[in-house]
C-alpha atoms as a PDB file:
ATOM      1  CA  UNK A   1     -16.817  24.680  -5.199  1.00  0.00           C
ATOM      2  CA  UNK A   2     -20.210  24.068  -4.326  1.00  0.00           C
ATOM      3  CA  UNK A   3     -23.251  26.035  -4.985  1.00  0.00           C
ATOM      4  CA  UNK A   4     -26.774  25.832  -3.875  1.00  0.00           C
ATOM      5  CA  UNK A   5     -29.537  28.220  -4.575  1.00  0.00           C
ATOM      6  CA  UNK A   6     -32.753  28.774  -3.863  1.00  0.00           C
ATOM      7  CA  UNK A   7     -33.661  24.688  -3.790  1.00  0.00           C
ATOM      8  CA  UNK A   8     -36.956  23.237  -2.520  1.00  0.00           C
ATOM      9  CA  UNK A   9     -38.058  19.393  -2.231  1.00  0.00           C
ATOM     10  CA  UNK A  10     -41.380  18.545  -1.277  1.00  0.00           C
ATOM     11  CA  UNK A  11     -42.588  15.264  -0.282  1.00  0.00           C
ATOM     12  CA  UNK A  12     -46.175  14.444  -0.355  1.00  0.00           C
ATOM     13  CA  UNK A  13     -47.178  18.454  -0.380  1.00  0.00           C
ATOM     14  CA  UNK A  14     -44.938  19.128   2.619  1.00  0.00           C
ATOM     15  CA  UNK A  15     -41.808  20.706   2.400  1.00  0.00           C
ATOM     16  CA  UNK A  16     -38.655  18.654   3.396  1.00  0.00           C
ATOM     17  CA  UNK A  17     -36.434  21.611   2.404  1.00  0.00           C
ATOM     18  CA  UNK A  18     -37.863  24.986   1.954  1.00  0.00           C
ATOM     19  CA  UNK A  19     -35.516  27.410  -0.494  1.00  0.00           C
ATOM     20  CA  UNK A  20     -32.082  27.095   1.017  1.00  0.00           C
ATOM     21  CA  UNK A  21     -29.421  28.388  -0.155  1.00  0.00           C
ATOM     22  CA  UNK A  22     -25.208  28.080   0.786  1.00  0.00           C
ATOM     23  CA  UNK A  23     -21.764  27.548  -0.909  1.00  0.00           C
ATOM     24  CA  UNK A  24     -19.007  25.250   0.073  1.00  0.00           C
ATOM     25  CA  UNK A  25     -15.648  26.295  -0.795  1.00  0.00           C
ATOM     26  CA  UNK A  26     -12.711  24.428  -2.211  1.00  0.00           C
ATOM     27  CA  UNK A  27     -10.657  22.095   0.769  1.00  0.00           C
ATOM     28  CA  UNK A  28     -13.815  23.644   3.034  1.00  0.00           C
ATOM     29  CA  UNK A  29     -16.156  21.553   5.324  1.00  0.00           C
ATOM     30  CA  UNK A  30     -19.556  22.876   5.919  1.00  0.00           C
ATOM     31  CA  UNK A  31     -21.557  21.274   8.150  1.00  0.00           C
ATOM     32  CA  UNK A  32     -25.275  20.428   7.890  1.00  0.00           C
ATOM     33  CA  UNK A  33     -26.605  20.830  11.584  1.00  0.00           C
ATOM     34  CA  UNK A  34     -29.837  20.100  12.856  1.00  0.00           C
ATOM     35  CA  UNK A  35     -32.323  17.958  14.970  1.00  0.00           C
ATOM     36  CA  UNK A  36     -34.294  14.911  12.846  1.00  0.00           C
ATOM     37  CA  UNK A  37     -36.460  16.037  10.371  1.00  0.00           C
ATOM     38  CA  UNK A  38     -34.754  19.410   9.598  1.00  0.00           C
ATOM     39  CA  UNK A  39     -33.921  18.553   5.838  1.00  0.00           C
ATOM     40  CA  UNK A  40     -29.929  17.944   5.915  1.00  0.00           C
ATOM     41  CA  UNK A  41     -30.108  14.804   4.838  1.00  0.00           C
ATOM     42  CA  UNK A  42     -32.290  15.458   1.974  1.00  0.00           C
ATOM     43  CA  UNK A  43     -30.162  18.052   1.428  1.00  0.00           C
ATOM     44  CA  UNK A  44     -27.124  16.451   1.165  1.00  0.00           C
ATOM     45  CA  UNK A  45     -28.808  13.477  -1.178  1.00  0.00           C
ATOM     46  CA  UNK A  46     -29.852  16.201  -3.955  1.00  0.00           C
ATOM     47  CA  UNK A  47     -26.106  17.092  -4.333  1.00  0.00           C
ATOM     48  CA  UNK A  48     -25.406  13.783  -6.095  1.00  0.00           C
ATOM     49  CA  UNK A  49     -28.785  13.522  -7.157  1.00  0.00           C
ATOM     50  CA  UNK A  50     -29.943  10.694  -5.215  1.00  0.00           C
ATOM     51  CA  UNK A  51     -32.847  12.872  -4.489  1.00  0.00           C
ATOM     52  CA  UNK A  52     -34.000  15.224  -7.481  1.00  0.00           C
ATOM     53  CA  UNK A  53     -34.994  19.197  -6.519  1.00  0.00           C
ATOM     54  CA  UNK A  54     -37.974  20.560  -6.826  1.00  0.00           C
ATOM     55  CA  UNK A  55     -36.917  23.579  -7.709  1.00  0.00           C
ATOM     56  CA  UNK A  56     -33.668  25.913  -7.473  1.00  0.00           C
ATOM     57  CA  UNK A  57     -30.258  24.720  -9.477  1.00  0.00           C
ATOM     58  CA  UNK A  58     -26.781  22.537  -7.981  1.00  0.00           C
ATOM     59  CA  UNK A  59     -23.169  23.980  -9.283  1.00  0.00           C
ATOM     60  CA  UNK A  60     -20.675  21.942  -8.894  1.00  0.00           C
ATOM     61  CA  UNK A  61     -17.584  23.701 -10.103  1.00  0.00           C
ATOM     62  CA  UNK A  62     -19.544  25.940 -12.283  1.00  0.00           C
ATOM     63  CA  UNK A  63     -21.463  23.458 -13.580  1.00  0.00           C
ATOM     64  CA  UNK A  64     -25.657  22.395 -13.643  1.00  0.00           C
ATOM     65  CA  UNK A  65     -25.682  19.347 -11.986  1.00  0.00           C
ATOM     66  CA  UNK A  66     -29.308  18.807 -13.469  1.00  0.00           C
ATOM     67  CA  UNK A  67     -28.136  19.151 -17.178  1.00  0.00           C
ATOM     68  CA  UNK A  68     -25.238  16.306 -16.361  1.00  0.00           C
ATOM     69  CA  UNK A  69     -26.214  12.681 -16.043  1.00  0.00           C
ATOM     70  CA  UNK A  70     -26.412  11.348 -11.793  1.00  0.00           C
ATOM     71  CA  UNK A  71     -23.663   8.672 -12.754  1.00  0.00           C
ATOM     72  CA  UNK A  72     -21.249  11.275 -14.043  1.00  0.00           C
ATOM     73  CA  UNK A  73     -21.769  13.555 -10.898  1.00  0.00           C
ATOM     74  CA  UNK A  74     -21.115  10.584  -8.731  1.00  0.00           C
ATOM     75  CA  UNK A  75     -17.866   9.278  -9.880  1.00  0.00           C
ATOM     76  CA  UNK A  76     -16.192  12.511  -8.855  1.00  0.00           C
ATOM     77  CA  UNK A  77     -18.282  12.935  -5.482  1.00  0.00           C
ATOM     78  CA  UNK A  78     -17.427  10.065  -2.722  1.00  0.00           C
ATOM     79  CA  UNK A  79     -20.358   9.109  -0.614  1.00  0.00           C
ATOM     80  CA  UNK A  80     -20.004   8.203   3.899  1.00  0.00           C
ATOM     81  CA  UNK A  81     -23.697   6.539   4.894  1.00  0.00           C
ATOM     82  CA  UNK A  82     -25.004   6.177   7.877  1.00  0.00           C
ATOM     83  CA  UNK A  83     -24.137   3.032  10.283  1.00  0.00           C
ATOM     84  CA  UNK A  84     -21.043   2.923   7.162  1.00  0.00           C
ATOM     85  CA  UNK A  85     -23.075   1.498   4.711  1.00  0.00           C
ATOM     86  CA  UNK A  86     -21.295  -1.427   3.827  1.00  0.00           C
ATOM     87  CA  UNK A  87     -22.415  -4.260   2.336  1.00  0.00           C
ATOM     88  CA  UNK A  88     -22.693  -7.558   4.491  1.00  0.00           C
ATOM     89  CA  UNK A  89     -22.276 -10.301   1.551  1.00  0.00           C
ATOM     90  CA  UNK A  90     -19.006  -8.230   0.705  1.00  0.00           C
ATOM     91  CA  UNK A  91     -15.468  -8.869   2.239  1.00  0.00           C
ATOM     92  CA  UNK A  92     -13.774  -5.930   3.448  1.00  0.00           C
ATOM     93  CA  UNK A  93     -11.394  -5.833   0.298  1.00  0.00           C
ATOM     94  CA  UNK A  94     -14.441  -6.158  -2.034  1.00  0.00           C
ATOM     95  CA  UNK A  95     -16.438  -3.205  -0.150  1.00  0.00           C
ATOM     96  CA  UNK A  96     -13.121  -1.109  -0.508  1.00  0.00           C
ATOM     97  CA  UNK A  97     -13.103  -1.973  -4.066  1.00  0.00           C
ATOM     98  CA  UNK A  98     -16.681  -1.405  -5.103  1.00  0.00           C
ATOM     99  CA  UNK A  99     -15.871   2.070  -6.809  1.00  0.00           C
ATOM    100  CA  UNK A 100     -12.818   0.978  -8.374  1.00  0.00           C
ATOM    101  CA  UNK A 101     -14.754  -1.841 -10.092  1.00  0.00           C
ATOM    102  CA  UNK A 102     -17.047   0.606 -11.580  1.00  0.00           C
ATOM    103  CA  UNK A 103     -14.050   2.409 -13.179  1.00  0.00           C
ATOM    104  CA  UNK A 104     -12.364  -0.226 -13.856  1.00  0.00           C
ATOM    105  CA  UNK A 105      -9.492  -0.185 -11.971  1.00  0.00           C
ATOM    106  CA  UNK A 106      -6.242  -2.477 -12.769  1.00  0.00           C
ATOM    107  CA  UNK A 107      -6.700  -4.958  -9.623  1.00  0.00           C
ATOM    108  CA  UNK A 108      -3.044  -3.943  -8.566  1.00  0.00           C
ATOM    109  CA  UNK A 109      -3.677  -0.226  -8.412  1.00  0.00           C
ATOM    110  CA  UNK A 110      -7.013  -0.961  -6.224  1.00  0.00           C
ATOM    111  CA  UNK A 111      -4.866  -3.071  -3.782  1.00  0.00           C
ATOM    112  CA  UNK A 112      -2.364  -0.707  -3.275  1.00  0.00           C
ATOM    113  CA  UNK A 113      -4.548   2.133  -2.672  1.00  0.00           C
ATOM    114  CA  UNK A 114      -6.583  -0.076  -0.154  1.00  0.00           C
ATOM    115  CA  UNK A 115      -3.508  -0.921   1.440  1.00  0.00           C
ATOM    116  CA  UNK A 116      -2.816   2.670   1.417  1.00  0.00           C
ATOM    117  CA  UNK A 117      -5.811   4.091   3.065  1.00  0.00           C
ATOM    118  CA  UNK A 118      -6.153   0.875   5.579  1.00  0.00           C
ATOM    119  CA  UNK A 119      -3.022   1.934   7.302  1.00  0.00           C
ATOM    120  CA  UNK A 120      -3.666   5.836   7.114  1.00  0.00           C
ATOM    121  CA  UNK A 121      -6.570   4.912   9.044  1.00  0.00           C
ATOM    122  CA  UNK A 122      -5.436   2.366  11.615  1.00  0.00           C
ATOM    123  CA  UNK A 123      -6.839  -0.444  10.466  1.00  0.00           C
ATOM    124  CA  UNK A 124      -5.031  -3.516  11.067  1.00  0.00           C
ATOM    125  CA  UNK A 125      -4.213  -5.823   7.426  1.00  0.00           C
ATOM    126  CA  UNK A 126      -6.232  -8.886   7.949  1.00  0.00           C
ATOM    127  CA  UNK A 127      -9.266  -7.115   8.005  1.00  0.00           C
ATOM    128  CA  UNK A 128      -9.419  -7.512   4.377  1.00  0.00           C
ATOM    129  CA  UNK A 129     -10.837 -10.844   4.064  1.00  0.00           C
ATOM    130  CA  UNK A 130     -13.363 -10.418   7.038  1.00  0.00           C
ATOM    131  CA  UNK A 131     -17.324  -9.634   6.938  1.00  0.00           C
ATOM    132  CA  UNK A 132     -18.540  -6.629   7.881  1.00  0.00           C
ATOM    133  CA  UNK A 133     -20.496  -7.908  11.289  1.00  0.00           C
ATOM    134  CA  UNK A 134     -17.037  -9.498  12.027  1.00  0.00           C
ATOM    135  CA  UNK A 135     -16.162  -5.679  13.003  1.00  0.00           C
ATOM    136  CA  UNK A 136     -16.139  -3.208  15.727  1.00  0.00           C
ATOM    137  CA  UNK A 137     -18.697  -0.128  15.035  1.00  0.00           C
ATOM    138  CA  UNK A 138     -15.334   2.056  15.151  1.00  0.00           C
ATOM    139  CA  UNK A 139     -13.290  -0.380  12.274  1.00  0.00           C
ATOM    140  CA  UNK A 140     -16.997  -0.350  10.257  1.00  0.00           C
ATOM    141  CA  UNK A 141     -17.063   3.316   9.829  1.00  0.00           C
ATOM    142  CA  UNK A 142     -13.244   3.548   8.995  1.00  0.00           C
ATOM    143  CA  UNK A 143     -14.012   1.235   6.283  1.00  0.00           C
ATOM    144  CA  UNK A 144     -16.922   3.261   5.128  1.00  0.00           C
ATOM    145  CA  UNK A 145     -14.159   6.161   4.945  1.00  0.00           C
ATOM    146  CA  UNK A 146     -11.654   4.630   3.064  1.00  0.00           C
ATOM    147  CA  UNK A 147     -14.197   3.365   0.555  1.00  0.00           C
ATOM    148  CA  UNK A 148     -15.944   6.824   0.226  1.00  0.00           C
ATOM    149  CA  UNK A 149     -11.958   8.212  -0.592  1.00  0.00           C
ATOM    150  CA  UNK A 150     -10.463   5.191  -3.067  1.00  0.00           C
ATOM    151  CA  UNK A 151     -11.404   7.096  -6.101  1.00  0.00           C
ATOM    152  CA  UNK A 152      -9.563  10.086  -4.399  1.00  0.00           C
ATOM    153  CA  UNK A 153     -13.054  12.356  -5.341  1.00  0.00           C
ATOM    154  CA  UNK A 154     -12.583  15.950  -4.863  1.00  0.00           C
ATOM    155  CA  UNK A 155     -15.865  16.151  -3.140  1.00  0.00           C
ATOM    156  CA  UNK A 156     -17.343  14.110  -0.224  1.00  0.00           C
ATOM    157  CA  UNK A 157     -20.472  13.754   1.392  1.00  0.00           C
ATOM    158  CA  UNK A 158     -21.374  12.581   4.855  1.00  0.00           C
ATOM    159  CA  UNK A 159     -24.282  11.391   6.230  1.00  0.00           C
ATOM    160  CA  UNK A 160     -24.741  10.806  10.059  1.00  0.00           C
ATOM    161  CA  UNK A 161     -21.020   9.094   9.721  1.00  0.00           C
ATOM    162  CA  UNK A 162     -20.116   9.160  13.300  1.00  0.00           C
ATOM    163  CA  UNK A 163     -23.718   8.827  14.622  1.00  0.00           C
ATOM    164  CA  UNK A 164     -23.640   5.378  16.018  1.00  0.00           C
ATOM    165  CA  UNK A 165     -20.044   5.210  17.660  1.00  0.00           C
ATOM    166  CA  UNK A 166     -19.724   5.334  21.608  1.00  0.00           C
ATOM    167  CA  UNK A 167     -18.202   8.821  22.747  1.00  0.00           C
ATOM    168  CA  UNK A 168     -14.686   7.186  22.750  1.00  0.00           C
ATOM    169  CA  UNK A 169     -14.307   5.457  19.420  1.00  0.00           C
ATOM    170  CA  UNK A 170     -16.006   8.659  17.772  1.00  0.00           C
ATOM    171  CA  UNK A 171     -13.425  11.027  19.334  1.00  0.00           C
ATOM    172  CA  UNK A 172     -10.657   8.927  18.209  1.00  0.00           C
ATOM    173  CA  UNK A 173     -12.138   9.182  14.710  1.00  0.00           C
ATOM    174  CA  UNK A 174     -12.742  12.837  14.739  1.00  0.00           C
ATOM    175  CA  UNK A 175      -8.891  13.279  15.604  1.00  0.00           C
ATOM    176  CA  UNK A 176      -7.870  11.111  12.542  1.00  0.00           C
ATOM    177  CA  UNK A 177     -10.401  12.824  10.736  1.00  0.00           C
ATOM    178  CA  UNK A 178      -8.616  16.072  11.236  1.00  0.00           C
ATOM    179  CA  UNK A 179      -5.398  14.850  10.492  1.00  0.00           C
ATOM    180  CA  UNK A 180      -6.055  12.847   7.572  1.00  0.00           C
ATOM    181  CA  UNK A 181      -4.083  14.150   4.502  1.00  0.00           C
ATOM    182  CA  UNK A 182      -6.724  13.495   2.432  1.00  0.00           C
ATOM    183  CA  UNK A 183     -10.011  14.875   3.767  1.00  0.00           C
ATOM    184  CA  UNK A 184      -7.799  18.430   3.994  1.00  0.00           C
ATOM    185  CA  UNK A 185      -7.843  18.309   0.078  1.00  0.00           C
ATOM    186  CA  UNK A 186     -11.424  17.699  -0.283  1.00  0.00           C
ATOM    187  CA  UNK A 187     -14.969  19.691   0.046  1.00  0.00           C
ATOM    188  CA  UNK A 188     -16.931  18.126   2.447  1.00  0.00           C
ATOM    189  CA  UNK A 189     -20.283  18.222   3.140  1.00  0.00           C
ATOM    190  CA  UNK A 190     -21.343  16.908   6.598  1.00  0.00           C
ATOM    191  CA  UNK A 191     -24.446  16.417   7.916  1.00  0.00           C
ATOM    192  CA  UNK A 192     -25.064  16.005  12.526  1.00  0.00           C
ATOM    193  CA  UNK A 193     -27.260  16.417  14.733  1.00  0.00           C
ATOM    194  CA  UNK A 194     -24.452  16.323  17.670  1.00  0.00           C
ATOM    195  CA  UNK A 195     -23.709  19.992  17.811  1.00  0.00           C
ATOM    196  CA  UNK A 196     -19.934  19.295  19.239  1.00  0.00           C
ATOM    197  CA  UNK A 197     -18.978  17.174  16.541  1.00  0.00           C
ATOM    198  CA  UNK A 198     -20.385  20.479  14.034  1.00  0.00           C
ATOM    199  CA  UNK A 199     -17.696  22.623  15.974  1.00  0.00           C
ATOM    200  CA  UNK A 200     -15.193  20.230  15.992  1.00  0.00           C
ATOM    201  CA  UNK A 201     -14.819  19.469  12.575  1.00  0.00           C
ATOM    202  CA  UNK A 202     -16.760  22.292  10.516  1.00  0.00           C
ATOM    203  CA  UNK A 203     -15.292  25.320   9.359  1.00  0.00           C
ATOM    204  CA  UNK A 204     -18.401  26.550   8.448  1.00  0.00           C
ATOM    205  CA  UNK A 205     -22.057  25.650   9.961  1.00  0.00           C
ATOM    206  CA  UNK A 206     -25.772  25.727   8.417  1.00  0.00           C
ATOM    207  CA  UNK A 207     -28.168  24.913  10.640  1.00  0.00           C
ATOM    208  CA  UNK A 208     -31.020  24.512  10.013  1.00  0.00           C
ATOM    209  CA  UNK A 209     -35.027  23.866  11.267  1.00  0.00           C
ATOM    210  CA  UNK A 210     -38.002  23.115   9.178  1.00  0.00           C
ATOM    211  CA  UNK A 211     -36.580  22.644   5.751  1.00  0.00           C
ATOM    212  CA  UNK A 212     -35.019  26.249   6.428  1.00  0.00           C
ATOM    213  CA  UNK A 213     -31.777  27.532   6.873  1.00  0.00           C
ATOM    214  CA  UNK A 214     -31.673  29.583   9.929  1.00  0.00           C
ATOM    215  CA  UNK A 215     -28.023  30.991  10.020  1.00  0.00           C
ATOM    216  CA  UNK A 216     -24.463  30.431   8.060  1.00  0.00           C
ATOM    217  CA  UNK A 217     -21.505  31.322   9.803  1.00  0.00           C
ATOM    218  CA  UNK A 218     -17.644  30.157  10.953  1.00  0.00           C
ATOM    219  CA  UNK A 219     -18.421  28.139  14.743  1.00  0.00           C
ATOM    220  CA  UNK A 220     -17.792  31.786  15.985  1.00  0.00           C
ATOM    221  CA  UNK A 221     -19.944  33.560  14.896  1.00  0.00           C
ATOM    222  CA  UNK A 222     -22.235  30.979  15.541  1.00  0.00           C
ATOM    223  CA  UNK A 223     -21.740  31.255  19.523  1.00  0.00           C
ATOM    224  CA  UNK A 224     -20.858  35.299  19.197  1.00  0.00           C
ATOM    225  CA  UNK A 225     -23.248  37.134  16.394  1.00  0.00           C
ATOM    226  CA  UNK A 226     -26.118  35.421  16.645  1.00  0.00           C
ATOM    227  CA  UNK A 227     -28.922  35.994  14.323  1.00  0.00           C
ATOM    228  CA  UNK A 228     -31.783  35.681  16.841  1.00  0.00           C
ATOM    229  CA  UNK A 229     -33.480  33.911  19.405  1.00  0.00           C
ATOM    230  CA  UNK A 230     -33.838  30.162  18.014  1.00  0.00           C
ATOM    231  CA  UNK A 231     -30.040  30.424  17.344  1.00  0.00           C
ATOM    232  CA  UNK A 232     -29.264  31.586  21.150  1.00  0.00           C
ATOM    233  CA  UNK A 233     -31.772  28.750  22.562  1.00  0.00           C
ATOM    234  CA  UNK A 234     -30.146  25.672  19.846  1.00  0.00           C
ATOM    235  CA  UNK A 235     -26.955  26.563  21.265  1.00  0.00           C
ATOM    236  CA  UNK A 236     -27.336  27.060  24.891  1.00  0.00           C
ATOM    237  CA  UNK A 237     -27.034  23.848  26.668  1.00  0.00           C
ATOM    238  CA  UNK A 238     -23.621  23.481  24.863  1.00  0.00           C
ATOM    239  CA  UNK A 239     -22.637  27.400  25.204  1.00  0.00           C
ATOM    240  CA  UNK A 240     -19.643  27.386  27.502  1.00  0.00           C
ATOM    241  CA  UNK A 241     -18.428  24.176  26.259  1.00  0.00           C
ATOM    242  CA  UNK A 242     -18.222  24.857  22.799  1.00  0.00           C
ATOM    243  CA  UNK A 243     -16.569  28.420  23.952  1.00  0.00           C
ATOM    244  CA  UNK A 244     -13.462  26.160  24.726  1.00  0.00           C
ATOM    245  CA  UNK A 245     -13.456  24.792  21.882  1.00  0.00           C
ATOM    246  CA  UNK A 246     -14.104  27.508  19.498  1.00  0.00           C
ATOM    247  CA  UNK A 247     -11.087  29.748  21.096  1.00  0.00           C
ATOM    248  CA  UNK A 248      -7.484  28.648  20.910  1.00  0.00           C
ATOM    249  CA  UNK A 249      -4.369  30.031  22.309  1.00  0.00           C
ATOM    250  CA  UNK A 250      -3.788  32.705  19.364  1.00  0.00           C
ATOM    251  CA  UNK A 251      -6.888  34.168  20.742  1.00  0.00           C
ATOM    252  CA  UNK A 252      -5.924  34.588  24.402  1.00  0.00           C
ATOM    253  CA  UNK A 253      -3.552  38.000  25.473  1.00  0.00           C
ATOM    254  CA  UNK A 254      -0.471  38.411  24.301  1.00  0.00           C
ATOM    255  CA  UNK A 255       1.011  39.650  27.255  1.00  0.00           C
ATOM    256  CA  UNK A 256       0.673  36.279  29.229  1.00  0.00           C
ATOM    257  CA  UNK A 257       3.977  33.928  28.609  1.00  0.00           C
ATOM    258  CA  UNK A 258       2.364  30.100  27.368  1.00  0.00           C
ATOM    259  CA  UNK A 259       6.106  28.894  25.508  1.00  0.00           C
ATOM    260  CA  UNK A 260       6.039  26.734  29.014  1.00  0.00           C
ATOM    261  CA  UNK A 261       3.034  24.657  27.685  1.00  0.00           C
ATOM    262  CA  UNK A 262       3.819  25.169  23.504  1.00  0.00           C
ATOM    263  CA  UNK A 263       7.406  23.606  24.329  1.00  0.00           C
ATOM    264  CA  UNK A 264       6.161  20.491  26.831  1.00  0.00           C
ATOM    265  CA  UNK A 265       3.099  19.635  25.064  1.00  0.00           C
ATOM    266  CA  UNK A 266       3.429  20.642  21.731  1.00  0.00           C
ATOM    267  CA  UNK A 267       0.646  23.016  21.413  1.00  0.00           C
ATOM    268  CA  UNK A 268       0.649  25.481  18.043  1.00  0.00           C
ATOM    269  CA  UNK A 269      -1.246  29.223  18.078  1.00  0.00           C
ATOM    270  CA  UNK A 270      -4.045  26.930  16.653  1.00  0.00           C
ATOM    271  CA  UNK A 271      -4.622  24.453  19.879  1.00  0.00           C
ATOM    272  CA  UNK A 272      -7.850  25.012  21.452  1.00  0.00           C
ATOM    273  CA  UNK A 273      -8.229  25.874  24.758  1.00  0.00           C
ATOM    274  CA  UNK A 274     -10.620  22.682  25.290  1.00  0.00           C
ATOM    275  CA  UNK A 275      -7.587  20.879  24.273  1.00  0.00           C
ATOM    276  CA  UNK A 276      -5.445  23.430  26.088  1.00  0.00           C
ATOM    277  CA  UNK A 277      -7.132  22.342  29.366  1.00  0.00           C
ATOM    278  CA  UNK A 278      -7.461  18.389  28.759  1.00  0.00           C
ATOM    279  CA  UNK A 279      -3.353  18.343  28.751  1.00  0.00           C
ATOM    280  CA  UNK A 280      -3.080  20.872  32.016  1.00  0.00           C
ATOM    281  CA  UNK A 281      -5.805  19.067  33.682  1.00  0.00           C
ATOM    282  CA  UNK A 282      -3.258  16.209  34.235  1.00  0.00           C
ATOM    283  CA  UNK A 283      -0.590  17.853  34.862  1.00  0.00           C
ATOM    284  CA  UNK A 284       0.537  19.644  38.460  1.00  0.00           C
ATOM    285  CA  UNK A 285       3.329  21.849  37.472  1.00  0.00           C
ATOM    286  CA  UNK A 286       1.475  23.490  35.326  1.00  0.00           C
ATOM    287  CA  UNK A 287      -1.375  24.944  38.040  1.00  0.00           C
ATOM    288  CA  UNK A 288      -0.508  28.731  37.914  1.00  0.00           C
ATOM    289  CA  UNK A 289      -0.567  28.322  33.712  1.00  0.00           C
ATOM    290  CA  UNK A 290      -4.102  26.678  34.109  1.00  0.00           C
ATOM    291  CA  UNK A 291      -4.872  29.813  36.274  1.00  0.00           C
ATOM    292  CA  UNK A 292      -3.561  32.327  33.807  1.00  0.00           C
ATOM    293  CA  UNK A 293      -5.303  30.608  30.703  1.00  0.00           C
ATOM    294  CA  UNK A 294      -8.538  30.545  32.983  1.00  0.00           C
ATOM    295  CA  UNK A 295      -8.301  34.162  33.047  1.00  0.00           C
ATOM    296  CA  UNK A 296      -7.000  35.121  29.656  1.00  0.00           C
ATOM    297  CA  UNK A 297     -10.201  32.964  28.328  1.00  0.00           C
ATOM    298  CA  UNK A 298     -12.690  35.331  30.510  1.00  0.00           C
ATOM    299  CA  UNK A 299     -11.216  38.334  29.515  1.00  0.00           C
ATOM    300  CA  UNK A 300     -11.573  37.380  26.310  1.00  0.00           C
ATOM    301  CA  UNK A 301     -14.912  35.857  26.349  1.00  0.00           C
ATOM    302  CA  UNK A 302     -16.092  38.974  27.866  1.00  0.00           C
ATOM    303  CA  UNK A 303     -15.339  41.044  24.681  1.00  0.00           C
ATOM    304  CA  UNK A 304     -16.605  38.347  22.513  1.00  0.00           C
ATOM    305  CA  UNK A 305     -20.213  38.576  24.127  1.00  0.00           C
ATOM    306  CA  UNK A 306     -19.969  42.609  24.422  1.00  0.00           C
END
């Protein structure tokens, strides 16, 4: 578990982040959000002490992270920067393998867990003894994942991970993402400015403006209690959008019959519609359950915004 309160960093008399406080849960992901200058990433560089606080006090797990020493904190926190982060002079392997250098891995146990991760995250072997600029944008940041989770750290941070990657690559990463094995055992800390990518892959959102912390809350009650106007006018460019995704199929009436589309496609009570309506959209036969889901989801919606 983490725990921030009441921390302040100023930089040059002006404050960068202005006496937030949140708490990150353990196996939760809380997501940073905010436009450029908003204080997330200074935020999420005073949890391993990258950047020191002002004021205010860090718990990890109970514990000061101002009375421990920064390289302690860091071996059990892994660390995703932006554009990867990876270091050009450095093979693959030896980028991989900077962490379990440090701790003085046996060089077997390293390779096998590199082997490990590189096919949980599709990349392909021979990548290994290639360069960094030898690599997609899309293989760059899976390698910046995989050498953020060698050490297996029960805490990760993110920084602007996905932030360079075309629309495709980065929604084939935010699937994997989801469904890696290993990222649903950590607490992660994620900081975006792309507010889809905060729904997608947040269970819990701050976002903030000016160093503040404007509103906490599930992606629900982000779109359905919100705390006042700024919150409404962040969010409504993306509004009905993000609806879709935030509702899934347990959500919609019970009354209306869907085992058509949970047998052919798949779906569980925890599909979203968004994803609901990518499948149907494709798919003929399926017309008059597009029409019911289309209504279930207003009917719904309707007593969300009531």
């Amino acid at each position: 578990m983490i725990t921030v309160e009441s921390v302040s960093k100023n930089f040059n008399g002006k404050k960068a982040v202005d006496n937030i406080s949140f708490q990150a849960n353990d196996k939760e992901v809380i997501v940073l959000l905010g436009t450029s200058g908003c204080g997330k990433t200074t935020t999420l560089k005073m949890l391993n002490r990258l950047i020191e606080p002002d004021s205010g006090a860090i718990f990890i797990d109970g514990k000061n992270i101002l009375e421990q020493k920064p390289e302690e904190i860091r071996r059990g926190i892994g660390f995703v920067m932006q554009h990867s982060g990876l270091f050009p002079h450095y093979t693959i392997q030896q980028n991989i393998a900077v962490v379990p250098d440090l701790l003085k891995w046996d060089t077997k146990k390293t390779k096998r867990r590199t082997q490990e991760l590189i096919h949980k995250l599709h990349l392909p072997e021979d990548i290994l003894n290639r360069f960094p600029n030898e690599l997609s944008g899309g293989q760059q940041q899976r390698v910046g994942i995989a050498r953020a989770l060698i050490a297996d750290s029960p805490i990760l941070l993110m920084d602007e991970p996905f932030g360079a990657l075309d629309n495709i690559t980065k929604a084939n990463i935010h699937s994997e993402f989801k469904s890696l094995e290993e990222l649903k055992n950590k607490t992660i800390i994620l900081v975006t400015h792309d507010i889809q990518e905060a729904f997608e892959l947040g269970h819990k959102i701050c976002l903030m403006h000016e160093g503040k912390i404007i509103q906490t809350g599930t992606p629900k009650e982000m779109l359905y209690q919100q705390k006042n106007d700024f919150v409404k006018k962040f969010f409504a460019e993306n509004r009905l959008l993000l609806e879709y995704k935030v509702a899934t199929l347990k959500d919609m009436k019970n009354d209306i019959d869907f085992s058509r589309l949970y047998e052919k496609f798949k779906f569980s009570e925890h599909t979203s519609l968004w994803d609901v309506f990518q499948k149907l959209s494709t798919d003929n036969w399926f017309l008059e359950d597009y029409e019911n889901l289309v209504r279930a989801f207003n009917d719904y919606r309707k007593l969300q915004i009531i």
